[in-house]
N, C-alpha and C. Protein backbone atom coordinates (compact mmCIF):
# COMPACT_ATOMS: atom_id res chain seq x y z
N UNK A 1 -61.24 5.01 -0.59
CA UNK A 1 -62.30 5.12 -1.57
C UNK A 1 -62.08 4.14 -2.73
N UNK A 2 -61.13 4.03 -3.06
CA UNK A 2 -60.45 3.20 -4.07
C UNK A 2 -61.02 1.16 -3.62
N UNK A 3 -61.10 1.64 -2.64
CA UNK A 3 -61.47 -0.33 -2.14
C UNK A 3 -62.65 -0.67 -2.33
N UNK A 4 -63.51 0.64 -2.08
CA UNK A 4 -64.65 0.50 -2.01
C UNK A 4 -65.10 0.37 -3.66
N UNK A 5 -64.76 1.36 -4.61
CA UNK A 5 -64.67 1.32 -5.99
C UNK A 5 -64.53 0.01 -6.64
N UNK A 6 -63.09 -0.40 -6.18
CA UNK A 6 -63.13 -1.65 -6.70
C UNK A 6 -64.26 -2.81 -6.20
N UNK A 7 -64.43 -2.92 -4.97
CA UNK A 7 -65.71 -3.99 -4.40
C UNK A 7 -66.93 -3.63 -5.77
N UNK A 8 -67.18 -2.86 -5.68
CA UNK A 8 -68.37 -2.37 -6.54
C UNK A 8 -68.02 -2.66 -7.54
N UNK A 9 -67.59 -2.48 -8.39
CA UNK A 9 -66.64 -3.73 -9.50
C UNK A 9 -66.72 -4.82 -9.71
N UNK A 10 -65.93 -5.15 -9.10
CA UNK A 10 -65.26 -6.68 -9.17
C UNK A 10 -66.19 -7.79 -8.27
N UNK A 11 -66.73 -7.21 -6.90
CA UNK A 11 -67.20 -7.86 -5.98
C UNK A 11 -69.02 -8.14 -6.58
N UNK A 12 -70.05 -8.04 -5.53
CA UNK A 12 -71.15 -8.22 -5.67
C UNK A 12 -72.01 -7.77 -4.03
N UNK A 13 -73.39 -7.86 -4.13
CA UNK A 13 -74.18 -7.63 -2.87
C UNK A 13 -73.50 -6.31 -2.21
N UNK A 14 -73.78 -6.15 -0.88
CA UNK A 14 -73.62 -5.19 -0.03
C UNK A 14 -72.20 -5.24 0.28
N UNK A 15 -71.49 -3.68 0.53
CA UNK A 15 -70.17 -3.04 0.60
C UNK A 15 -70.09 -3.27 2.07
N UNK A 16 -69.30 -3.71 2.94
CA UNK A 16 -69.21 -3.01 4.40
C UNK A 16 -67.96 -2.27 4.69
N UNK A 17 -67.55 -1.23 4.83
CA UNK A 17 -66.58 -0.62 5.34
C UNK A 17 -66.56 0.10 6.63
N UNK A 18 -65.21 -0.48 7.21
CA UNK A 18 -64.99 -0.69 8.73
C UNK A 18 -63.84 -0.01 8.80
N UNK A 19 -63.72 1.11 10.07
CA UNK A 19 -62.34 1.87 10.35
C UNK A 19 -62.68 1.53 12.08
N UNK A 20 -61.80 1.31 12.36
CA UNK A 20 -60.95 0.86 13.33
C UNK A 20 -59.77 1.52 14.33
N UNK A 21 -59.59 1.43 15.35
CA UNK A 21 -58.04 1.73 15.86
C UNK A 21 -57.85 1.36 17.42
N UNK A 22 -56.75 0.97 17.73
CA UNK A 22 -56.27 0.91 19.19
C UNK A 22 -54.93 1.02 18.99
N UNK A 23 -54.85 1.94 20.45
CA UNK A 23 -53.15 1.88 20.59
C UNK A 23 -52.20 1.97 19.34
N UNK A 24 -52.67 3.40 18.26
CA UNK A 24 -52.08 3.91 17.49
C UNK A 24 -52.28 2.87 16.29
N UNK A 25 -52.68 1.64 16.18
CA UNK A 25 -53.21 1.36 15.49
C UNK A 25 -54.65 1.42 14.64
N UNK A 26 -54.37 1.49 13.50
CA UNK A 26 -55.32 2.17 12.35
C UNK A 26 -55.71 1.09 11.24
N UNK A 27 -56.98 0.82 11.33
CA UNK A 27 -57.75 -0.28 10.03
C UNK A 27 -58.85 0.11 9.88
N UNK A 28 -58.35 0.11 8.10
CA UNK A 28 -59.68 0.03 6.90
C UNK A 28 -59.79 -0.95 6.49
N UNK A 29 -61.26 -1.78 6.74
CA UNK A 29 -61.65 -2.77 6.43
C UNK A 29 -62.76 -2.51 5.00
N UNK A 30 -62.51 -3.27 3.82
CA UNK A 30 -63.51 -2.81 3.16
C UNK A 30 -63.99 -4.51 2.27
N UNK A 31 -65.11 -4.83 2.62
CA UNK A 31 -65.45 -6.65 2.56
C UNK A 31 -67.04 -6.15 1.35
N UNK A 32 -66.88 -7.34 0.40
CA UNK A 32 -67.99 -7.27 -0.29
C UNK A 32 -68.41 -8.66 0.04
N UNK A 33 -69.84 -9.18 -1.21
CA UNK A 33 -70.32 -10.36 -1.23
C UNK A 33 -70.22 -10.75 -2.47
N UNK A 34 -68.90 -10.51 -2.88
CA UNK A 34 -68.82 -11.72 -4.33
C UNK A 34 -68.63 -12.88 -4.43
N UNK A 35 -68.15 -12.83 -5.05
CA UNK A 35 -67.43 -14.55 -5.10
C UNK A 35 -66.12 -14.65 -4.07
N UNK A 36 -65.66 -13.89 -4.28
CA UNK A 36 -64.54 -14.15 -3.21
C UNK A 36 -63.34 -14.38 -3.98
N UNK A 37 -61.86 -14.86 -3.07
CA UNK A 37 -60.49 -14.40 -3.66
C UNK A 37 -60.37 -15.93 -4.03
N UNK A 38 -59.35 -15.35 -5.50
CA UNK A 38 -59.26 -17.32 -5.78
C UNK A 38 -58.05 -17.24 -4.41
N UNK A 39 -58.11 -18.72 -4.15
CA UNK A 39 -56.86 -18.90 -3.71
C UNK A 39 -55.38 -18.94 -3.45
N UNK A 40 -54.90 -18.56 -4.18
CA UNK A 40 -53.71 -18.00 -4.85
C UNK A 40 -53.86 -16.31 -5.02
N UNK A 41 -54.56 -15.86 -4.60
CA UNK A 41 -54.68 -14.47 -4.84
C UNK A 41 -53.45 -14.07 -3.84
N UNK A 42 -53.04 -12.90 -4.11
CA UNK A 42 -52.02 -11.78 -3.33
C UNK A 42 -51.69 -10.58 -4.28
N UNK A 43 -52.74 -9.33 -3.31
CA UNK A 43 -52.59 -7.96 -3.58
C UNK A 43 -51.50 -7.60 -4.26
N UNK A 44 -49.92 -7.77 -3.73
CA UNK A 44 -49.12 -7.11 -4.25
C UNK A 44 -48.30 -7.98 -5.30
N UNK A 45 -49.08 -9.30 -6.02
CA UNK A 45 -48.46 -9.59 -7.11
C UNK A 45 -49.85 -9.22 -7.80
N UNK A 46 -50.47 -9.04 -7.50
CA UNK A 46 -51.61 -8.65 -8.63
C UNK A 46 -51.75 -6.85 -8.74
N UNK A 47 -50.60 -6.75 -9.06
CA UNK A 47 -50.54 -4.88 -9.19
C UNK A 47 -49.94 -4.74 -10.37
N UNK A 48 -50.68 -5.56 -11.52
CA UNK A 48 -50.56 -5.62 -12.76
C UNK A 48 -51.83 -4.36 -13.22
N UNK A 49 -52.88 -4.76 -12.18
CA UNK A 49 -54.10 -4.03 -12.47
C UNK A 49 -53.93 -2.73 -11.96
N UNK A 50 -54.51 -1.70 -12.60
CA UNK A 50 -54.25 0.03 -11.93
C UNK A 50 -55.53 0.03 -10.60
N UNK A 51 -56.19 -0.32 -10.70
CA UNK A 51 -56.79 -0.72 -9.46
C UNK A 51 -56.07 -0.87 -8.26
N UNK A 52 -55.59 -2.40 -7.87
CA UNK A 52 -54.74 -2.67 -7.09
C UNK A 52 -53.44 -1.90 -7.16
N UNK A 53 -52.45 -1.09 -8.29
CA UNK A 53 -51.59 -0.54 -8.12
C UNK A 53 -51.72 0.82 -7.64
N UNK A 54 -53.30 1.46 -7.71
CA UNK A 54 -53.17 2.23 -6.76
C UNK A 54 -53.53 2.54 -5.71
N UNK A 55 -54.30 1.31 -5.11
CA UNK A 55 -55.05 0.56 -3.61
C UNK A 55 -53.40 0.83 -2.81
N UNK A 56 -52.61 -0.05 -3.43
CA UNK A 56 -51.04 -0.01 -2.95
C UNK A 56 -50.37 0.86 -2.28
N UNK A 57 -50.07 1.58 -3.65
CA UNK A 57 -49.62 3.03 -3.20
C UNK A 57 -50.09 3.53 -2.43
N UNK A 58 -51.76 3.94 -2.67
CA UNK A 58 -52.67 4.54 -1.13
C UNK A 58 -51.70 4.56 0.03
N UNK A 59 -51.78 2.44 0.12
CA UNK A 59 -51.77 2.33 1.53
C UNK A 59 -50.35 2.73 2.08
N UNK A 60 -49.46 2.54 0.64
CA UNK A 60 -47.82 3.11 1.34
C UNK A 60 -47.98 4.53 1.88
N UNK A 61 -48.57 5.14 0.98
CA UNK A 61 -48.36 6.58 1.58
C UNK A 61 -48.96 6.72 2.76
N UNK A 62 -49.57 6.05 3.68
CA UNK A 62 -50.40 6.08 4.76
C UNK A 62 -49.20 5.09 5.82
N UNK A 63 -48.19 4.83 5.32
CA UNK A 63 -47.35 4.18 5.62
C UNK A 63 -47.95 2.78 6.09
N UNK A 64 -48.86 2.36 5.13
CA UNK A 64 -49.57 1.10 5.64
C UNK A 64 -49.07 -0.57 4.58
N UNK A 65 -50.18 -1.87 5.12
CA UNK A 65 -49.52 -2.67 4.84
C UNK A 65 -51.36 -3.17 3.94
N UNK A 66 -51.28 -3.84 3.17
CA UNK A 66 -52.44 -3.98 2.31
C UNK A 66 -52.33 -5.65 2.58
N UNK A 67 -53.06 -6.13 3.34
CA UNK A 67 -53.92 -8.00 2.91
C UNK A 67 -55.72 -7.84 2.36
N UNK A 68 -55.51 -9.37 2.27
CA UNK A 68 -56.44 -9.61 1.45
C UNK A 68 -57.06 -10.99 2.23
N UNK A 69 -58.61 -11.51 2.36
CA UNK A 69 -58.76 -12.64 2.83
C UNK A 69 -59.92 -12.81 2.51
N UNK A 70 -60.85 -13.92 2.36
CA UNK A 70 -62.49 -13.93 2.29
C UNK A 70 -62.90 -13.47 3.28
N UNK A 71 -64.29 -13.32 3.11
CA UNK A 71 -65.33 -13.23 4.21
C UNK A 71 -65.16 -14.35 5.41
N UNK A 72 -65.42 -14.21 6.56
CA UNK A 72 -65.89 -15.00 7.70
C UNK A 72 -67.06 -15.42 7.46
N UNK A 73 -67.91 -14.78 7.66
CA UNK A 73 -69.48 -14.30 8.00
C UNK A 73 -69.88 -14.68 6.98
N UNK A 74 -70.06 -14.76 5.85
CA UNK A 74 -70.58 -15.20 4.42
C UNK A 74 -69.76 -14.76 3.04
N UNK A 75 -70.31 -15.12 2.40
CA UNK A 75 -69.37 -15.28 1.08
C UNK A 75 -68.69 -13.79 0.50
N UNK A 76 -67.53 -14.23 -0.14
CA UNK A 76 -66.91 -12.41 -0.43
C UNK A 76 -65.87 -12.28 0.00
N UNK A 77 -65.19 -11.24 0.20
CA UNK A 77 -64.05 -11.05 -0.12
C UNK A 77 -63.78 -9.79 0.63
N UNK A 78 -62.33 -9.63 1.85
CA UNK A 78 -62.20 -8.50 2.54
C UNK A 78 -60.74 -7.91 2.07
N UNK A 79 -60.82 -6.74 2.02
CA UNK A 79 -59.53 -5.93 1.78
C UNK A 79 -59.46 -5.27 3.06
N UNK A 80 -57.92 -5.15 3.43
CA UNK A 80 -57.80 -4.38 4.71
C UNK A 80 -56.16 -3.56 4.76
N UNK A 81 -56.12 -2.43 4.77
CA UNK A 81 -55.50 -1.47 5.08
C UNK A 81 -55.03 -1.50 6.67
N UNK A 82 -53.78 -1.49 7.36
CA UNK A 82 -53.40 -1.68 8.48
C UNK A 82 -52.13 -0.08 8.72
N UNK A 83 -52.41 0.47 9.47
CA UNK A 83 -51.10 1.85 9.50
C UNK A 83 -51.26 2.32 10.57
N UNK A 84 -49.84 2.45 11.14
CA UNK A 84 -50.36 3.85 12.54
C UNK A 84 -50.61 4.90 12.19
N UNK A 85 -50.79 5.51 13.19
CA UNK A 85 -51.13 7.14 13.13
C UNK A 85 -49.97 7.96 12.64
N UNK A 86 -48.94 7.65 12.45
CA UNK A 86 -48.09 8.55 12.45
C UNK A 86 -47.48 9.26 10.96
N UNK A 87 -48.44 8.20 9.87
CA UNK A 87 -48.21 8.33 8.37
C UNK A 87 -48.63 10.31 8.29
């Protein structure tokens, strides 16, 4: 909920959020249409912000791993949550 919060924020245009899984693998995809990540961006040095510091945590306790990348498809910006089942 927290990804989506922040998109709505920080991001712009339409939210898409995507859950996922195979073979005990587990992804939350959550992509807006903002501007997108500067280049130099990375989630876990930018956990200056309580936002991202508690996107983080989330994903540890889910025993997960948090990236970050633009859009494919058009402009914006994707956050993605990666964890097995076993959190």
């Amino acid at each position: 909920m927290k990804l989506v919060t922040n998109a709505a924020k920080h991001g712009a245009g339409q939210i898409d959020v995507t859950y996922a899984h195979d073979s005990g693998i587990h992804k939350i995809i959550v992509c807006d249409e903002g501007e997108g990540l500067p280049a130099d961006f990375d989630p876990a040095a930018a956990d200056k912000s309580l936002g991202m510091r508690v996107v983080i945590s989330l994903a540890r306790q889910l025993g997960g791993v948090l990236s970050s990348a633009d859009r494919e498809d058009t402009r914006g910006s994707c956050f993605t949550v990666i964890f097995t089942g076993n959190a």
